[in-house]
N, C-alpha and C. Protein backbone atom coordinates (compact mmCIF):
# COMPACT_ATOMS: atom_id res chain seq x y z
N UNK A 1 0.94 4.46 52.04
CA UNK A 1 2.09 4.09 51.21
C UNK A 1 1.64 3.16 50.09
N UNK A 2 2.10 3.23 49.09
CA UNK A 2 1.89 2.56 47.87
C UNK A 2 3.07 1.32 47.83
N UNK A 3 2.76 -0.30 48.17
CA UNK A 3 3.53 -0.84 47.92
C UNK A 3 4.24 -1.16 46.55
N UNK A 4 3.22 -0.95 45.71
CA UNK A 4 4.07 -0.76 43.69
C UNK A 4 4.78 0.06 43.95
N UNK A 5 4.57 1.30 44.49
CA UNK A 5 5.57 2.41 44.32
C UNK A 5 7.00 2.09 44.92
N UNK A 6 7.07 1.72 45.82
CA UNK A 6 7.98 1.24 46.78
C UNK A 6 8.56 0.36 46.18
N UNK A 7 8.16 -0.41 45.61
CA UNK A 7 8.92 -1.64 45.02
C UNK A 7 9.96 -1.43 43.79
N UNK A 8 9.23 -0.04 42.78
CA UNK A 8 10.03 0.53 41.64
C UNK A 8 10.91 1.15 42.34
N UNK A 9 10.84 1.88 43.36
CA UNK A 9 11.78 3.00 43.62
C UNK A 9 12.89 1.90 44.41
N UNK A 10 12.77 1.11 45.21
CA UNK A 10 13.47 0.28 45.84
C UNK A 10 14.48 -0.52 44.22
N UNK A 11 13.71 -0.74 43.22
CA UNK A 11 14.87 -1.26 42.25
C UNK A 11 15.54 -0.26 41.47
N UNK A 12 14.92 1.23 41.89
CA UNK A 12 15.67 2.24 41.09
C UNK A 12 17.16 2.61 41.91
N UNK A 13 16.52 2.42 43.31
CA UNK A 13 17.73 2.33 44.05
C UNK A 13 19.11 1.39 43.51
N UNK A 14 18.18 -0.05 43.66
CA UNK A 14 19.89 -1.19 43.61
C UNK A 14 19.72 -1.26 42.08
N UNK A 15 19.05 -0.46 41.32
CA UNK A 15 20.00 -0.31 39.75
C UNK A 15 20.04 -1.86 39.13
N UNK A 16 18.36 -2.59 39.25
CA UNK A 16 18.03 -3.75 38.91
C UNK A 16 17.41 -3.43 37.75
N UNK A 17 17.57 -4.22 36.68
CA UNK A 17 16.65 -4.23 35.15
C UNK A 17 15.19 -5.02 35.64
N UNK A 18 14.31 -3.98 35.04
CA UNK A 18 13.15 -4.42 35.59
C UNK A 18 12.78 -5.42 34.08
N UNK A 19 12.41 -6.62 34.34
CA UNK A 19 11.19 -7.35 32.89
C UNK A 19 10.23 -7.02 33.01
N UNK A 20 9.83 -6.01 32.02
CA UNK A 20 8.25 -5.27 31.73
C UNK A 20 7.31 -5.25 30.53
N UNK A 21 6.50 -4.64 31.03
CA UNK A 21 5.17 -4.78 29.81
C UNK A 21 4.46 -4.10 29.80
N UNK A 22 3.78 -3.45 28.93
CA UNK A 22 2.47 -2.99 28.55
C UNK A 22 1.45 -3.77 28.68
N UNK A 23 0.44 -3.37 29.60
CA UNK A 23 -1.11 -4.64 29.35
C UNK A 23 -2.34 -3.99 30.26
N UNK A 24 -3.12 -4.37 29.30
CA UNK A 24 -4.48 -4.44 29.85
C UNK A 24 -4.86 -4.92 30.74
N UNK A 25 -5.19 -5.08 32.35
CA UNK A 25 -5.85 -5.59 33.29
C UNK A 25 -7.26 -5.67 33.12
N UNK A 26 -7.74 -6.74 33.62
CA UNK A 26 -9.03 -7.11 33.64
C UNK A 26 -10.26 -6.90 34.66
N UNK A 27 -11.38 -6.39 34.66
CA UNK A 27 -11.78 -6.36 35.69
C UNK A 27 -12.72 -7.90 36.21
N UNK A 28 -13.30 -7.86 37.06
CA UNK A 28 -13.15 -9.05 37.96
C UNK A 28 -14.49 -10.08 37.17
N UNK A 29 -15.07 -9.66 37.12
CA UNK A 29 -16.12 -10.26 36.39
C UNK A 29 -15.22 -11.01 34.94
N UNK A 30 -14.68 -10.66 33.98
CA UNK A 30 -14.17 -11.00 32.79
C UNK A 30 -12.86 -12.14 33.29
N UNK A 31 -12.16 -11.81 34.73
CA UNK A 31 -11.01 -12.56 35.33
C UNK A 31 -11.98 -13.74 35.23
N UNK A 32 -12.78 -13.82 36.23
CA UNK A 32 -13.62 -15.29 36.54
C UNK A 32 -14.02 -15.81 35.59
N UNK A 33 -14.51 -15.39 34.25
CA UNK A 33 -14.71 -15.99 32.89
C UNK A 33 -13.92 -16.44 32.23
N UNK A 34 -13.21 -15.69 32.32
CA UNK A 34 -11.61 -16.38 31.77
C UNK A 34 -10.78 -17.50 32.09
N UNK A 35 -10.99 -17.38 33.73
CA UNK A 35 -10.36 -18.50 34.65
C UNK A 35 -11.01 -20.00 34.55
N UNK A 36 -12.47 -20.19 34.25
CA UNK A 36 -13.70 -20.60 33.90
C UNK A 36 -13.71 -21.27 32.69
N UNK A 37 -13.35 -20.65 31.58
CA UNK A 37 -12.84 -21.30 30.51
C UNK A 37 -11.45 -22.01 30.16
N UNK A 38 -10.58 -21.38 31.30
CA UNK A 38 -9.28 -21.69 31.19
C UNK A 38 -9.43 -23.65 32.03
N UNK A 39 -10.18 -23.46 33.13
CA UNK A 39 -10.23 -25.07 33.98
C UNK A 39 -11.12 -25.62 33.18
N UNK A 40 -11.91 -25.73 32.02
CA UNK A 40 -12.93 -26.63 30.80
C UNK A 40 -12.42 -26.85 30.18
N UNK A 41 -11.18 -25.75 29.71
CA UNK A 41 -10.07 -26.75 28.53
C UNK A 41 -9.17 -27.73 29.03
N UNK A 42 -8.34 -27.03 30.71
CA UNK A 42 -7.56 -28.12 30.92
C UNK A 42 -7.55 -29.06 31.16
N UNK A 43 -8.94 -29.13 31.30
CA UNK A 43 -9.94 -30.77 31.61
C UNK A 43 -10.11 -31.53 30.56
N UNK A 44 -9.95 -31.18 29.79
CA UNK A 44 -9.93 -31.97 27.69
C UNK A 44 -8.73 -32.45 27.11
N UNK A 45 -8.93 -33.80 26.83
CA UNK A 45 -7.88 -34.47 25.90
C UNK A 45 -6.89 -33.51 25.52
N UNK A 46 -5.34 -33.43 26.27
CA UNK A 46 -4.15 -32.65 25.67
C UNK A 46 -4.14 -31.42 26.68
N UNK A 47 -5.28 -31.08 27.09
CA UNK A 47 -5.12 -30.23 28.22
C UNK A 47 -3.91 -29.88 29.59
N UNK A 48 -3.35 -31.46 29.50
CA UNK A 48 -2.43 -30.96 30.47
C UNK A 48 -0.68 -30.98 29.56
N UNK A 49 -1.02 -30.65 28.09
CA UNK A 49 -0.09 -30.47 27.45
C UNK A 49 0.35 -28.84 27.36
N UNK A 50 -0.85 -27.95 28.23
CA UNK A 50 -0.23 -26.78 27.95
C UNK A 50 -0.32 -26.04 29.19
N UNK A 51 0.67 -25.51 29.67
CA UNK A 51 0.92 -24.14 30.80
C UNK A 51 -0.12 -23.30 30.61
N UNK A 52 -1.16 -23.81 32.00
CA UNK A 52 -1.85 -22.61 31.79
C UNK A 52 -1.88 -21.21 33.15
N UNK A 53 -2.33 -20.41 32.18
CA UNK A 53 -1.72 -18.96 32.95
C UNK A 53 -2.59 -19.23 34.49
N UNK A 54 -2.02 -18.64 35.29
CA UNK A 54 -3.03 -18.62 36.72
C UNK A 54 -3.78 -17.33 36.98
N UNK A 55 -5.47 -17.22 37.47
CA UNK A 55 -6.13 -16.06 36.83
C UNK A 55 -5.62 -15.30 37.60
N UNK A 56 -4.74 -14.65 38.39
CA UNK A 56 -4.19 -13.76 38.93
C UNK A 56 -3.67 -12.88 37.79
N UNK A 57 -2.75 -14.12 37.05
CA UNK A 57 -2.13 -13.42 35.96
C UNK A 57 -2.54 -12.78 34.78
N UNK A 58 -3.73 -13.46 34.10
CA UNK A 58 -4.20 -13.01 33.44
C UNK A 58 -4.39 -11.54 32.88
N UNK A 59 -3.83 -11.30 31.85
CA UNK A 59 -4.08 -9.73 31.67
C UNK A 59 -4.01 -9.44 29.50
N UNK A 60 -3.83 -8.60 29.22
CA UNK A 60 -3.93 -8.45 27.30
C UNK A 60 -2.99 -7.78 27.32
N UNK A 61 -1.88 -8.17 26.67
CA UNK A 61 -0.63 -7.97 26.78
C UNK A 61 -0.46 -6.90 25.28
N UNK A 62 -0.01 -5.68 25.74
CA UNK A 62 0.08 -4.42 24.51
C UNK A 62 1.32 -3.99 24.19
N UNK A 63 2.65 -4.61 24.77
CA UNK A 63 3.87 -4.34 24.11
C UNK A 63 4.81 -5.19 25.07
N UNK A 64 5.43 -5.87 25.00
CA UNK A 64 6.62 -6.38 26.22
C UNK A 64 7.94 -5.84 25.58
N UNK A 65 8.51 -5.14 26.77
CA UNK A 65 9.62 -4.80 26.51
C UNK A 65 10.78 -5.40 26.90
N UNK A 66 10.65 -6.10 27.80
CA UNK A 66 12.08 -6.79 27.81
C UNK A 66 12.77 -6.28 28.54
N UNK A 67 13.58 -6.60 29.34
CA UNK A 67 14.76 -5.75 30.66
C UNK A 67 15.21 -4.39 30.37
N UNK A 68 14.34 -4.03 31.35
CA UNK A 68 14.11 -2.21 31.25
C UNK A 68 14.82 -1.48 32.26
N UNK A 69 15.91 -0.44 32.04
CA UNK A 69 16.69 0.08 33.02
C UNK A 69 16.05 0.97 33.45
N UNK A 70 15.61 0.97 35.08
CA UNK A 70 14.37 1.81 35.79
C UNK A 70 14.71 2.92 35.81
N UNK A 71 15.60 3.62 35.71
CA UNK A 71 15.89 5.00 35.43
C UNK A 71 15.16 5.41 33.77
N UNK A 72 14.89 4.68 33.37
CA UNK A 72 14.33 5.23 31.65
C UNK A 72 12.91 5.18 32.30
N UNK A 73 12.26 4.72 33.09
CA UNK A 73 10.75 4.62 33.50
C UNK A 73 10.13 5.84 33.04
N UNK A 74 10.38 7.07 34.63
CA UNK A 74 9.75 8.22 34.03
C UNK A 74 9.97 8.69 32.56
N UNK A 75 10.88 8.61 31.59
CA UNK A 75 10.62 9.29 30.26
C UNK A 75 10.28 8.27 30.22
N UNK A 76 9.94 7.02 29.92
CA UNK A 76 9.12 6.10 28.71
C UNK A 76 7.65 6.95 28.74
N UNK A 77 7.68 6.73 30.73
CA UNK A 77 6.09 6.82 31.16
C UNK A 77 5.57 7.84 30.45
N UNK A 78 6.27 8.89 30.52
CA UNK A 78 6.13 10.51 29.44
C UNK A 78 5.74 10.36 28.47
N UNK A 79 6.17 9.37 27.55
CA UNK A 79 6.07 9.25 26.07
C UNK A 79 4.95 8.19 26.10
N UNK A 80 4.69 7.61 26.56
CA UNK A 80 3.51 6.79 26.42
C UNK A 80 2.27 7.57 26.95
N UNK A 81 2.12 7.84 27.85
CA UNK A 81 1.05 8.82 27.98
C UNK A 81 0.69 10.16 27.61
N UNK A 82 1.73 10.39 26.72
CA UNK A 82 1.69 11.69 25.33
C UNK A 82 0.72 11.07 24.62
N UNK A 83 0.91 9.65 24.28
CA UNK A 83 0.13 8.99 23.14
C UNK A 83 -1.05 8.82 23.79
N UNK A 84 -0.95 7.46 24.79
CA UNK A 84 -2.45 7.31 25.06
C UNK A 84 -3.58 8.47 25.64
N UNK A 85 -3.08 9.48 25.85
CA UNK A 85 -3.93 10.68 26.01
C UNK A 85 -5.15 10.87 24.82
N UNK A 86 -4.31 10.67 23.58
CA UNK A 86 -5.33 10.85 22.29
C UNK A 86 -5.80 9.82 22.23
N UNK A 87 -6.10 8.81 23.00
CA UNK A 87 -7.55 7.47 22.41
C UNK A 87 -8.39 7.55 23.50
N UNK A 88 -9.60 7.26 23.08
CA UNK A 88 -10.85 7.73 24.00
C UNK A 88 -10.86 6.02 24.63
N UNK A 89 -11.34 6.22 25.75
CA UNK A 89 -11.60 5.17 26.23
C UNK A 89 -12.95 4.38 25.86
N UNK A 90 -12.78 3.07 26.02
CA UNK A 90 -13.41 1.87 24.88
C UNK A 90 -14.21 1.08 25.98
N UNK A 91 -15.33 0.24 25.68
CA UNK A 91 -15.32 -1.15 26.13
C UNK A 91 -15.12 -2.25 25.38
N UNK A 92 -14.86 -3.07 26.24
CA UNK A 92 -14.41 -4.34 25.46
C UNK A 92 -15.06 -5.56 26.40
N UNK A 93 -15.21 -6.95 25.46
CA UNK A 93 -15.49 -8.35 25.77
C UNK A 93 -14.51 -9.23 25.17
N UNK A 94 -14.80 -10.35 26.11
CA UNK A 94 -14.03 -11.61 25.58
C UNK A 94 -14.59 -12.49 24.71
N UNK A 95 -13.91 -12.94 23.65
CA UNK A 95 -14.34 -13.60 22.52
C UNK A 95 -14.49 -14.93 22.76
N UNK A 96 -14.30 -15.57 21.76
CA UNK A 96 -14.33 -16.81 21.75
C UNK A 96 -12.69 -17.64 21.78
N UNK A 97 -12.79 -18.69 22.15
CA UNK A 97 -10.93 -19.67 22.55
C UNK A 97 -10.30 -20.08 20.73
N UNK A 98 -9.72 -19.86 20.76
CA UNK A 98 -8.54 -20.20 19.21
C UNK A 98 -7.21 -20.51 19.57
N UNK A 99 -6.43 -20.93 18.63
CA UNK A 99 -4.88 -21.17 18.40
C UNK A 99 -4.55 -19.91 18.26
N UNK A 100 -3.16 -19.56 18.54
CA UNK A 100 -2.91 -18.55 18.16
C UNK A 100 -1.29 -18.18 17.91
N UNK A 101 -0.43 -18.11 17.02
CA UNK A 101 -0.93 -17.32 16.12
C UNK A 101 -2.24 -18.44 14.55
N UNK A 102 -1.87 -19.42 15.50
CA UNK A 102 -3.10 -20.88 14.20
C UNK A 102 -2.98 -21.52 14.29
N UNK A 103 -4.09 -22.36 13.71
CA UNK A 103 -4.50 -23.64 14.22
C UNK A 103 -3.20 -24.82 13.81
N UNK A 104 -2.76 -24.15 12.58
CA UNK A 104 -1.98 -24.67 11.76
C UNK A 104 0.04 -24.64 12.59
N UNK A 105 0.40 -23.51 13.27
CA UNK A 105 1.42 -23.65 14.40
C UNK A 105 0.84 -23.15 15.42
N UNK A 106 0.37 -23.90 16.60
CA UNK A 106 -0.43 -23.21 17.55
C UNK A 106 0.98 -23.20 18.46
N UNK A 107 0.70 -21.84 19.08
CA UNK A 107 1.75 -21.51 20.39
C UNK A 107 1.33 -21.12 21.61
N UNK A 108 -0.24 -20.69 21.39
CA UNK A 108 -0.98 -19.94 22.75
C UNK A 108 -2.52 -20.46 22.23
N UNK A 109 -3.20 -20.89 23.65
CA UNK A 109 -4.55 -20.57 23.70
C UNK A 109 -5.02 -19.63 24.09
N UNK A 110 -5.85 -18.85 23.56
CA UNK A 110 -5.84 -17.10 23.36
C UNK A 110 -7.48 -17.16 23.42
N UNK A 111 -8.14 -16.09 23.87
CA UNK A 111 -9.70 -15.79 24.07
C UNK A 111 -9.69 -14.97 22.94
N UNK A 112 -10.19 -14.88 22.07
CA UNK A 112 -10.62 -13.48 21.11
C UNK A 112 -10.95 -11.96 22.17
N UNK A 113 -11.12 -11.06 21.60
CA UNK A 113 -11.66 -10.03 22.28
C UNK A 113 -12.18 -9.27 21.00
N UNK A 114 -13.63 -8.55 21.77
CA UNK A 114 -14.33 -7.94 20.84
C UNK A 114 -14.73 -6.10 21.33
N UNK A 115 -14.87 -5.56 20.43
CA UNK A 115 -14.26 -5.28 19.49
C UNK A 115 -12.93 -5.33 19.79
N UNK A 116 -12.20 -5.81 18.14
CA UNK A 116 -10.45 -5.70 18.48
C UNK A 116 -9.90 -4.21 18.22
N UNK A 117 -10.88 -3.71 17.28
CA UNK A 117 -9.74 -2.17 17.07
C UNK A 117 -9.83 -1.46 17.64
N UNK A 118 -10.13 -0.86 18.62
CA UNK A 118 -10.01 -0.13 19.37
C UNK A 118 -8.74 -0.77 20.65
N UNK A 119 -8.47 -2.03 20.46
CA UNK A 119 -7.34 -2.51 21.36
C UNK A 119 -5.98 -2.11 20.45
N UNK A 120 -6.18 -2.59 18.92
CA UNK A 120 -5.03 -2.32 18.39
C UNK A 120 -4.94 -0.97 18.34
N UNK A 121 -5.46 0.34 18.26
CA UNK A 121 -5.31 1.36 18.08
C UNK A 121 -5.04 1.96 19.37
N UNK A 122 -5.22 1.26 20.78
CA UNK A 122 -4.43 1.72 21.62
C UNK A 122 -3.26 0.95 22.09
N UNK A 123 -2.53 -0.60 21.08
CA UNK A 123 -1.14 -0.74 21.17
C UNK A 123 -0.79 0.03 19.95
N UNK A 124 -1.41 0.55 19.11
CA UNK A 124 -0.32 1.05 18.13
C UNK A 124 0.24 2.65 18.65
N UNK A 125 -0.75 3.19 20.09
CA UNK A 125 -0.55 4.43 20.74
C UNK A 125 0.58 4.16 21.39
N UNK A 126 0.79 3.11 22.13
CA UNK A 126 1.65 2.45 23.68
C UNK A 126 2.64 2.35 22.28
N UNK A 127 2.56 1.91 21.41
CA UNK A 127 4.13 1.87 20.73
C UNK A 127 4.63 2.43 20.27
N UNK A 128 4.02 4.02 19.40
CA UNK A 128 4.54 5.08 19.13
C UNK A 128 5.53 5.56 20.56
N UNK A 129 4.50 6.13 21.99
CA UNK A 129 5.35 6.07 22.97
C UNK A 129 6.50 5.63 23.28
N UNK A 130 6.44 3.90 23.27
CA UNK A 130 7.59 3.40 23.55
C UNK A 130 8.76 3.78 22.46
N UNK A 131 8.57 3.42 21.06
CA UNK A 131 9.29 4.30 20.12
C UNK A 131 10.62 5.67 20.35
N UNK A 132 9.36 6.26 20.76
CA UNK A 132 9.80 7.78 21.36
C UNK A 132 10.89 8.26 22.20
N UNK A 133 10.35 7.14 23.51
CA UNK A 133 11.53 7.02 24.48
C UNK A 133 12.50 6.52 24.17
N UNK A 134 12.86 5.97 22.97
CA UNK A 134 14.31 5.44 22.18
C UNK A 134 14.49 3.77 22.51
N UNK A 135 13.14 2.89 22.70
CA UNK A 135 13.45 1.66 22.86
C UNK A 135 13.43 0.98 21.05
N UNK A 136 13.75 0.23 20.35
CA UNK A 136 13.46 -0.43 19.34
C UNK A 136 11.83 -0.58 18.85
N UNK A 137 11.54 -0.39 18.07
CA UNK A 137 10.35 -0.67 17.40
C UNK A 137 9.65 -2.24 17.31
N UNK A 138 8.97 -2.54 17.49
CA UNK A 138 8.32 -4.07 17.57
C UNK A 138 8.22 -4.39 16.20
N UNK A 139 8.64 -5.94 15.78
CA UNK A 139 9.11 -6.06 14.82
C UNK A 139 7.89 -7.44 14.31
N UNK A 140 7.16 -7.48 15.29
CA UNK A 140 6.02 -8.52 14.81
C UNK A 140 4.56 -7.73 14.98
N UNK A 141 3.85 -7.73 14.43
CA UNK A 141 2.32 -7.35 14.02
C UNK A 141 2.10 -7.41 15.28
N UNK A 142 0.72 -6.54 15.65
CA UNK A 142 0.05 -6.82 16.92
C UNK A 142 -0.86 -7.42 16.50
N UNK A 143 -1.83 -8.42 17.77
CA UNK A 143 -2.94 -8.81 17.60
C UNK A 143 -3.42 -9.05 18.42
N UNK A 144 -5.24 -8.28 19.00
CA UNK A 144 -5.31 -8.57 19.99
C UNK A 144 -5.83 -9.79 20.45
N UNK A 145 -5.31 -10.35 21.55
CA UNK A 145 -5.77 -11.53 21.75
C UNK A 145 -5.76 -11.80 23.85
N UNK A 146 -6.46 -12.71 24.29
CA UNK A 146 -6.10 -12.89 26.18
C UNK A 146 -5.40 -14.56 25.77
N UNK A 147 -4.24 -14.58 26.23
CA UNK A 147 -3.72 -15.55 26.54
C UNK A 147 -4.03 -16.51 28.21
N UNK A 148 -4.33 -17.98 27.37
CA UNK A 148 -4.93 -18.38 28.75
C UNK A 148 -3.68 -19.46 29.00
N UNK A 149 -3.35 -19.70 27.90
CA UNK A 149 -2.02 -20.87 28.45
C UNK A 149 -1.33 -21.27 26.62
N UNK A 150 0.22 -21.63 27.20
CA UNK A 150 1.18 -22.14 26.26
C UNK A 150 1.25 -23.40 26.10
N UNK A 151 1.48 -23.99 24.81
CA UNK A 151 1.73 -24.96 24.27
C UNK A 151 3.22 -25.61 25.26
N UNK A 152 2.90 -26.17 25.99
CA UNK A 152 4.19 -27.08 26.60
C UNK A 152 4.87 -28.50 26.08
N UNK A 153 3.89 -29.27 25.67
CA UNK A 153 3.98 -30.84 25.13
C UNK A 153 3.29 -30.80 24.11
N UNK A 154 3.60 -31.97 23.30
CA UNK A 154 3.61 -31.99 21.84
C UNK A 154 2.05 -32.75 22.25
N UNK A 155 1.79 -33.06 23.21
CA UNK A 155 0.43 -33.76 24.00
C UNK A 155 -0.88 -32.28 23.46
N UNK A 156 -0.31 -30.92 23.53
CA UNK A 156 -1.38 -30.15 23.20
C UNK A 156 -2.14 -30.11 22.26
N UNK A 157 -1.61 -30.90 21.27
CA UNK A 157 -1.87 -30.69 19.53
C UNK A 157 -3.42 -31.72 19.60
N UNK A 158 -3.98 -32.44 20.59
CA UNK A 158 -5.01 -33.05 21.08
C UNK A 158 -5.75 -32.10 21.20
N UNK A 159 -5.76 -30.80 21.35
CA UNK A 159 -6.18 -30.44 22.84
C UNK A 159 -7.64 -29.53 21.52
N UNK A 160 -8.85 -29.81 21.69
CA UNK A 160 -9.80 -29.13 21.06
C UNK A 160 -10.53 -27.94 21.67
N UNK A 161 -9.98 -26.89 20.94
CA UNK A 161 -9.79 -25.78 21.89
C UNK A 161 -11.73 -25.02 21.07
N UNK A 162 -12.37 -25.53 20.37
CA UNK A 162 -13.41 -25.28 19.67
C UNK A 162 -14.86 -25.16 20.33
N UNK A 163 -15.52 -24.57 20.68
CA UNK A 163 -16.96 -25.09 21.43
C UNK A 163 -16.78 -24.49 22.50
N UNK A 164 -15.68 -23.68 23.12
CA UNK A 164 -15.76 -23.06 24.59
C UNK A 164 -15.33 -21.44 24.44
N UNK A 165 -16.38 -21.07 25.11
CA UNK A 165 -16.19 -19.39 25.21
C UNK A 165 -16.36 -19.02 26.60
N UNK A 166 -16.54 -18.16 26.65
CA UNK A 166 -16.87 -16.95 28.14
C UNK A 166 -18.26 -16.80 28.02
N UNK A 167 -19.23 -17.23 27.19
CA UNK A 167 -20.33 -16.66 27.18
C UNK A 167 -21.14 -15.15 26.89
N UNK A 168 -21.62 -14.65 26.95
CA UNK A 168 -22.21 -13.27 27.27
C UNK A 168 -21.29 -12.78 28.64
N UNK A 169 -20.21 -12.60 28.44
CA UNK A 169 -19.74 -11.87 29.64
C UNK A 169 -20.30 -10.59 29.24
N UNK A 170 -19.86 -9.60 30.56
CA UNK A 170 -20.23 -8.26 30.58
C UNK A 170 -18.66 -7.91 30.16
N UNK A 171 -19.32 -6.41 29.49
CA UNK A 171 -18.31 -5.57 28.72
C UNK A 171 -17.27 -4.77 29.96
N UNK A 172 -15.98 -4.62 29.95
CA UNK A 172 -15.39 -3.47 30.92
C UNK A 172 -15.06 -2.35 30.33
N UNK A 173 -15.03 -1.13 30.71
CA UNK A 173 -14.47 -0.29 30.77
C UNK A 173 -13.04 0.31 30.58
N UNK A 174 -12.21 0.35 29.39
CA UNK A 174 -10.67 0.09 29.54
C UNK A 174 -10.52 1.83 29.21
N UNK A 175 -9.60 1.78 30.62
CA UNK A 175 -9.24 3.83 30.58
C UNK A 175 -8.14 3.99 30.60
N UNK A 176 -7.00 2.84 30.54
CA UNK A 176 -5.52 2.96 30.70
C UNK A 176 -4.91 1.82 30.63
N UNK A 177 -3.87 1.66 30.21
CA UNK A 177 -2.86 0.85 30.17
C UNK A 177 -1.90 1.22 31.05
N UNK A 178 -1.30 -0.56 31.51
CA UNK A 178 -0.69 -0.43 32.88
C UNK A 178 0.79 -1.20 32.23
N UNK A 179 1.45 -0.56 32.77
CA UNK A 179 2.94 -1.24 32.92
C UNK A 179 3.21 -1.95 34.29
N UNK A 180 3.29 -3.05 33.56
CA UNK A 180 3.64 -4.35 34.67
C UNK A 180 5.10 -5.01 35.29
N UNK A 181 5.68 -5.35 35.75
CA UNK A 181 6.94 -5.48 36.39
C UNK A 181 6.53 -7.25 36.45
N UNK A 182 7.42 -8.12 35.45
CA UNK A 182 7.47 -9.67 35.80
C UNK A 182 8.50 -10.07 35.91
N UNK A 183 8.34 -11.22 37.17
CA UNK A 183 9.21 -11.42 38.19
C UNK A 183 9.25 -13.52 37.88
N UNK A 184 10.32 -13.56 37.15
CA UNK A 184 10.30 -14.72 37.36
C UNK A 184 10.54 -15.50 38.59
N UNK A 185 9.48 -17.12 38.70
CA UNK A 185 9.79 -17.76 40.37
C UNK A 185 9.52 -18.84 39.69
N UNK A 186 10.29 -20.26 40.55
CA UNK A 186 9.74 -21.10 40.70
C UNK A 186 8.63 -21.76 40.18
N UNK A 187 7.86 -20.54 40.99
CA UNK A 187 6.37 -21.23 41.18
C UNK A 187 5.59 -20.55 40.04
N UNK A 188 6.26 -19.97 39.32
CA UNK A 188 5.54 -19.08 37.95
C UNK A 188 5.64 -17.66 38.17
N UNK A 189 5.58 -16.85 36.85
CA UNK A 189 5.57 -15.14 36.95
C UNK A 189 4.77 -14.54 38.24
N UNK A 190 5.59 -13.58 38.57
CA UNK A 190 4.28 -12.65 39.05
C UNK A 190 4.55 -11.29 38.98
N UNK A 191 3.06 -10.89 38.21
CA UNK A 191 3.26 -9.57 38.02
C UNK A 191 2.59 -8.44 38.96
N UNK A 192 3.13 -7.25 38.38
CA UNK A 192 2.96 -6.25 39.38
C UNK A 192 3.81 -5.14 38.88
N UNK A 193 1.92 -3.97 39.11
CA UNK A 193 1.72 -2.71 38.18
C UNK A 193 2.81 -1.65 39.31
N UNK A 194 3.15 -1.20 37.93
CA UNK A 194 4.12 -0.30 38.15
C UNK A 194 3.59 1.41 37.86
N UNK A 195 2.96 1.60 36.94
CA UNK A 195 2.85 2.92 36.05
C UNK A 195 1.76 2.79 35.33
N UNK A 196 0.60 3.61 35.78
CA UNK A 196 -0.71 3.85 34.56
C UNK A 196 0.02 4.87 33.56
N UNK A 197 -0.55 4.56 32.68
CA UNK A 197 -1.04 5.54 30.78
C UNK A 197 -2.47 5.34 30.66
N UNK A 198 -3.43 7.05 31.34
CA UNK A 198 -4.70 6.87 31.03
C UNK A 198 -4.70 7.30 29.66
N UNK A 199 -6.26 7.15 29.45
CA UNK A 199 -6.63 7.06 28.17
C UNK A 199 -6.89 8.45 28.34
N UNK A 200 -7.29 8.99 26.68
CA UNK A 200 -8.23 10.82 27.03
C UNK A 200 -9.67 10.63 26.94
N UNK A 201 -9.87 11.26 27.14
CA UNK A 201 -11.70 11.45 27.16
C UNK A 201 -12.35 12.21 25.82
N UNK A 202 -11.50 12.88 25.13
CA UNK A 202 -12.15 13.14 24.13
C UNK A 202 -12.64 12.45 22.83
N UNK A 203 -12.16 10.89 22.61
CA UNK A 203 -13.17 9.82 22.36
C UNK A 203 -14.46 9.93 22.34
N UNK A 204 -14.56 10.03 24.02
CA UNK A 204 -15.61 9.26 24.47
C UNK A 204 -15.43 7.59 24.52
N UNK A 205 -16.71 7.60 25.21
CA UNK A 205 -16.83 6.08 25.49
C UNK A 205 -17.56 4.81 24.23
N UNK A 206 -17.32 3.88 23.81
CA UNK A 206 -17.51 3.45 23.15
C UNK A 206 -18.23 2.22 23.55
N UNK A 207 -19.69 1.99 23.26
CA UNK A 207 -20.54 1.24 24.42
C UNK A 207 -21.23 0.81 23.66
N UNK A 208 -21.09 -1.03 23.74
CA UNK A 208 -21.58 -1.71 22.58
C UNK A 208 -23.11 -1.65 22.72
């Protein structure tokens, strides 16, 4: 038994709006780098001015949709994996730590990721999809970026986010985008995959 599965069909049942997303999952090696850089910043002047994500959560976020009536699932899922069918699957690394959307109004501490176009060219796939299925069009630019934590206190504007990376991590493999199900608590989000959109293979692989 698939407990994701169980869990959608159980809210398709009681006719609950799911809060969802489009995103990239990480594989485990790039999680621990991330998590790694995420406890060196919060250790720095202003550091505990910002919410930072817990590496469970961690993931590259490619469209949020916002309270989704689970009966639209299967057609979104349709229309999104119409699209991502046509992008070849990529690798990717984590960049270096920045403001984001700037240094100048910072709202997120964000990892770069390298190469980025091949990330934007598979949210600009996930959003034709979403499009399709008749949700609203996204009305702010994409950019790819890994969010490691939010600006909470005006204490962050300390916080020197310059001089810390992931290092030479190793590159992953990205073959699909996952739709995620977030669950506000207490104790912080937690998410949980609902629906792959693989990638196609006629790309190919793209291997730095």
């Amino acid at each position: 038994m698939d407990p994701n599965r169980d869990a959608q069909r159980e809210h398709e049942r009681s006719g609950a709006r799911i809060r969802a997303f489009f995103a990239l999952a990480l594989d485990a090696a790039p999680r621990r780098a991330a998590a790694a850089c995420t406890r060196a910043l919060s250790a720095r002047p202003g550091g505990d001015g910002v919410r930072w994500v817990r590496e469970e959560n961690l993931h590259v976020t490619l469209r949020f949709l916002g309270n989704v009536d689970p009966a639209r699932v299967p057609d979104l899922m349709c229309c999104v994996r119409a699209e991502t069918r046509r992008v070849g699957p990529f690798c990717l690394r984590l960049g270096s730590t920045g403001w984001f959307p700037s240094e100048r109004h910072p709202r997120v501490v964000a990892l770069g990721l390298e190469p980025p176009v091949p990330v934007e060219s598979l949210a600009d796939a996930v959003e034709r999809g979403v499009v399709a299925a008749g949700f609203p069009p996204e009305a702010r630019p994409f950019h790819a970026h890994l969010t490691l934590g939010r600006v909470a206190k005006r204490s962050a504007r300390r916080l020197d986010v310059t001089g810390s990376d992931t290092g030479e991590t190793e590159a992953w493999s990205v073959t699909e985008a996952v739709l995620f199900r977030s669950e506000l608590q207490r104790s912080g989000a937690r998410y949980t995959p609902l629906e792959c959109a693989p990638l196609g293979a006629a790309g190919g692989s793209d291997h730095p």
